[in-house]
Protein backbone atom coordinates (compact mmCIF):
# COMPACT_ATOMS: atom_id res chain seq x y z
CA UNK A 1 -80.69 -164.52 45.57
CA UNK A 2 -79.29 -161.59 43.12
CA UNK A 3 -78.28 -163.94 40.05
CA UNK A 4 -75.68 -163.07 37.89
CA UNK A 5 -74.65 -164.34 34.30
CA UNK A 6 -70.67 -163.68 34.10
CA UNK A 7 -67.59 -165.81 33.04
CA UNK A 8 -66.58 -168.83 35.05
CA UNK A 9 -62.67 -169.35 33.72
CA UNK A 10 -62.06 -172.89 33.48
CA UNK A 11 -58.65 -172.66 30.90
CA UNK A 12 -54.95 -173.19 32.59
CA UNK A 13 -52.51 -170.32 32.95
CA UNK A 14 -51.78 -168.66 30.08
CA UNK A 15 -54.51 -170.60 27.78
CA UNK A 16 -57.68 -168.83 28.96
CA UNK A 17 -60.85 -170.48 28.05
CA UNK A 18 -64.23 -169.77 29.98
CA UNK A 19 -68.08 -170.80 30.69
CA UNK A 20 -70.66 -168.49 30.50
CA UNK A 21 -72.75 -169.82 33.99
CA UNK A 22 -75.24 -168.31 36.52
CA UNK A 23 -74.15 -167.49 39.94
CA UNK A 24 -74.88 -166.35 42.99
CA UNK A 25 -74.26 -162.74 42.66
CA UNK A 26 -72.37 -162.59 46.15
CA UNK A 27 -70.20 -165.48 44.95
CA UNK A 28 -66.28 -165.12 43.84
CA UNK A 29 -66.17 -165.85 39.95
CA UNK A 30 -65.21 -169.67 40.37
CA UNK A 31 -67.73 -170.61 42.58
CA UNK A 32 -70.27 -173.08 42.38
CA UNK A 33 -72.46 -173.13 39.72
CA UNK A 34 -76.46 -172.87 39.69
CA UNK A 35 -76.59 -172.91 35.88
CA UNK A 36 -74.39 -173.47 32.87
CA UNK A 37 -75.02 -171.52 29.54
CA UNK A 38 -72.49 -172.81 27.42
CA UNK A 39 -68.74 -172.60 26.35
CA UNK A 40 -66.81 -169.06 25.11
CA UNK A 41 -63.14 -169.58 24.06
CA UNK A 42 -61.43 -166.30 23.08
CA UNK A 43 -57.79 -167.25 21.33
CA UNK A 44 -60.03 -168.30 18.60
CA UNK A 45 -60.63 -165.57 15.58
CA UNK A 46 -63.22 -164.41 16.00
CA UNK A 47 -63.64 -165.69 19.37
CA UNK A 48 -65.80 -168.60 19.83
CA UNK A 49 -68.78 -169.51 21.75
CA UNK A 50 -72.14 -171.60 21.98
CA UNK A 51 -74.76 -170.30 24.24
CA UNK A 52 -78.03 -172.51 25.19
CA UNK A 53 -79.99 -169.29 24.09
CA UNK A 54 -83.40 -171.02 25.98
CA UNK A 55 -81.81 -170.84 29.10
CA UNK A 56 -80.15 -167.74 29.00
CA UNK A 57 -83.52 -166.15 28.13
CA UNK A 58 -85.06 -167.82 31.18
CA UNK A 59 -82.76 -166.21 33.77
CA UNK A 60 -82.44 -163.07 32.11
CA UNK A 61 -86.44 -162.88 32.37
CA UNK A 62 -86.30 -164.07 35.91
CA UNK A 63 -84.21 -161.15 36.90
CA UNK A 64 -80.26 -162.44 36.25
CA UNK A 65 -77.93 -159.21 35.67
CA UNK A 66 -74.99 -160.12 32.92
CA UNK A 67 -71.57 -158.63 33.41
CA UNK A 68 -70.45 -156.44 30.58
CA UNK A 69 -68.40 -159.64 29.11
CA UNK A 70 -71.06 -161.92 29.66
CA UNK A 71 -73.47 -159.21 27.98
CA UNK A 72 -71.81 -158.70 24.82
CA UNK A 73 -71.48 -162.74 24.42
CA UNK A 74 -75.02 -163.07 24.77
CA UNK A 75 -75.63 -160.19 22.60
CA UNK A 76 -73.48 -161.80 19.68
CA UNK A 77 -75.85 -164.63 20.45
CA UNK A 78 -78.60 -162.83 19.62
CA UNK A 79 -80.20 -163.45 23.27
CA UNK A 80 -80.21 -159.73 24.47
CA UNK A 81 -82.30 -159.03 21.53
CA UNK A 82 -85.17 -161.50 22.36
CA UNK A 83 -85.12 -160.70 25.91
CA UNK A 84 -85.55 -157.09 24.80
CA UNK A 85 -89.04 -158.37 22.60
CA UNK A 86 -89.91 -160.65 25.06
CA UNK A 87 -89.74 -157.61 27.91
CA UNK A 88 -92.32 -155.94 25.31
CA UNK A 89 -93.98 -158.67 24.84
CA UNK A 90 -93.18 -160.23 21.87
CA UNK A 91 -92.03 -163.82 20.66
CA UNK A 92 -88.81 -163.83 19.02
CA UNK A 93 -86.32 -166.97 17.80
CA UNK A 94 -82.82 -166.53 19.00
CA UNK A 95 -80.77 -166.15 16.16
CA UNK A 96 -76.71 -166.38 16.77
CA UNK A 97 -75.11 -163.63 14.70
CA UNK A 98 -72.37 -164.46 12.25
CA UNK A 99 -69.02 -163.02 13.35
CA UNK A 100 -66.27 -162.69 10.79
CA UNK A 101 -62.67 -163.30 11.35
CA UNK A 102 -60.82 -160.04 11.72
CA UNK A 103 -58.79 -159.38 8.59
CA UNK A 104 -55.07 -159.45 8.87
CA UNK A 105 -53.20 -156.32 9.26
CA UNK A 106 -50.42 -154.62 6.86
CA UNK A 107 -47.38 -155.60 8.33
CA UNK A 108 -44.22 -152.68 8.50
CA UNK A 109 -42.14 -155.37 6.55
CA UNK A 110 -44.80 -154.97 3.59
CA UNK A 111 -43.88 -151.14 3.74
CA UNK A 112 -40.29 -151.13 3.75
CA UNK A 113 -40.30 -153.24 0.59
CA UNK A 114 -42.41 -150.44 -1.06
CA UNK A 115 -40.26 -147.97 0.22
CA UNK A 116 -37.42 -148.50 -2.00
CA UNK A 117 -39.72 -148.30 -4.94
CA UNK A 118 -40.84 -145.22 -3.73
CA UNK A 119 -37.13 -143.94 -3.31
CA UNK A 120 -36.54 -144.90 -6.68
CA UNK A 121 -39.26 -142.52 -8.32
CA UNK A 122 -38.06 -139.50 -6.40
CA UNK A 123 -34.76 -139.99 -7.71
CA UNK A 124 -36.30 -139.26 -11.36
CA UNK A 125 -38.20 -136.53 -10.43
CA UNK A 126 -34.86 -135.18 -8.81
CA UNK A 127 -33.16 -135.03 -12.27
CA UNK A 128 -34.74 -132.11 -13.85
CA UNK A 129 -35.23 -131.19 -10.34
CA UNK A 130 -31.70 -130.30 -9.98
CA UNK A 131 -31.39 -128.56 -13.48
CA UNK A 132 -33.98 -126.23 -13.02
CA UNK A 133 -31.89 -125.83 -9.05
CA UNK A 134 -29.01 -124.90 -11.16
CA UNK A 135 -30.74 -122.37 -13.65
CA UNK A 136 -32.23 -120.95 -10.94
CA UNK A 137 -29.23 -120.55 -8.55
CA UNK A 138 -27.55 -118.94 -12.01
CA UNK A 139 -30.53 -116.41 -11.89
CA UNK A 140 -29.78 -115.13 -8.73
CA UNK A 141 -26.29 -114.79 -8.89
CA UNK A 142 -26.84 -113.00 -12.55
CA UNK A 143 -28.98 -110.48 -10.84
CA UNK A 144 -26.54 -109.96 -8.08
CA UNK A 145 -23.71 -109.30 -10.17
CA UNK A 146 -26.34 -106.40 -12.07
CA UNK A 147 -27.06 -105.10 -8.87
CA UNK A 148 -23.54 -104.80 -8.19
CA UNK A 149 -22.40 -103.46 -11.11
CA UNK A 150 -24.95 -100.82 -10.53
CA UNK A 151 -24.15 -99.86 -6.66
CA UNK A 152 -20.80 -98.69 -7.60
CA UNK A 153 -22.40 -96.05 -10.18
CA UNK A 154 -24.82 -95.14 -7.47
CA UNK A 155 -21.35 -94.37 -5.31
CA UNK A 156 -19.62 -91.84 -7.58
């Protein structure tokens, strides 16, 4: 029997909540059961679960292939890691890692208020901005009206 570790969803529509279990590999996802690992709810942050790391470890050594979802559960569990020492032959204590709520993000509505300060210091900039415009629109024009003062003596 080709084991498999993957997620059994047991949450109602629209609340999704799951087990990590063992299954018959050839089984649909919601099929009966051989072994139960533990819980994994993901509308938590950071997502939540509690794996039975002892028996995880015991079908992954006895040949049970995870499904990518189940795999990086187990691998935030720290399980992957001692079935990779105990493959080599090494004893290693599970260890869960920690995982850290995701920090909120900058919302647009906490940019648009520091746009308008942001307007506001262009605007002072702009002053002298538009003087030194002015003096240099005046340049131009000043050395137009030389050039054409001196294309009419070119003429005669």
């Amino acid at each position: 029997m080709p084991a498999k570790i993957r997620l059994k969803k047991v949450g109602r529509k629209g609340q999704p909540s799951y087990r990590v279990v063992v299954l018959d590999g050839r089984k649909p996802r919601d099929a009966k059961v051989v072994a139960d690992l533990g819980p994994y709810d993901p509308k938590t942050n950071p997502p939540t679960f509690e794996i039975d790391g002892e028996a995880a470890l015991k079908w992954l050594l006895d040949g049970a292939k995870p499904t990518r979802a189940a795999r990086n559960i187990l691998s935030n569990a720290g399980v992957l890691a001692a079935w990779d020492a105990a493959k080599r032959g090494k004893t290693v204590t599970i260890e869960a890692k920690e995982l850290k709520a995701d920090e909120p993000k900058k919302q647009p509505a906490a940019e648009v208020k520091e746009t308008p300060k942001a307007e506001e210091a262009p605007e002072v900039e702009e002053a002298p901005k538009a003087e030194e415009t002015a003096e240099a629109e005046e340049a131009p024009k000043a050395e137009e009206t030389a050039e054409a003062e001196e294309e009419p003596k070119e003429e005669a």
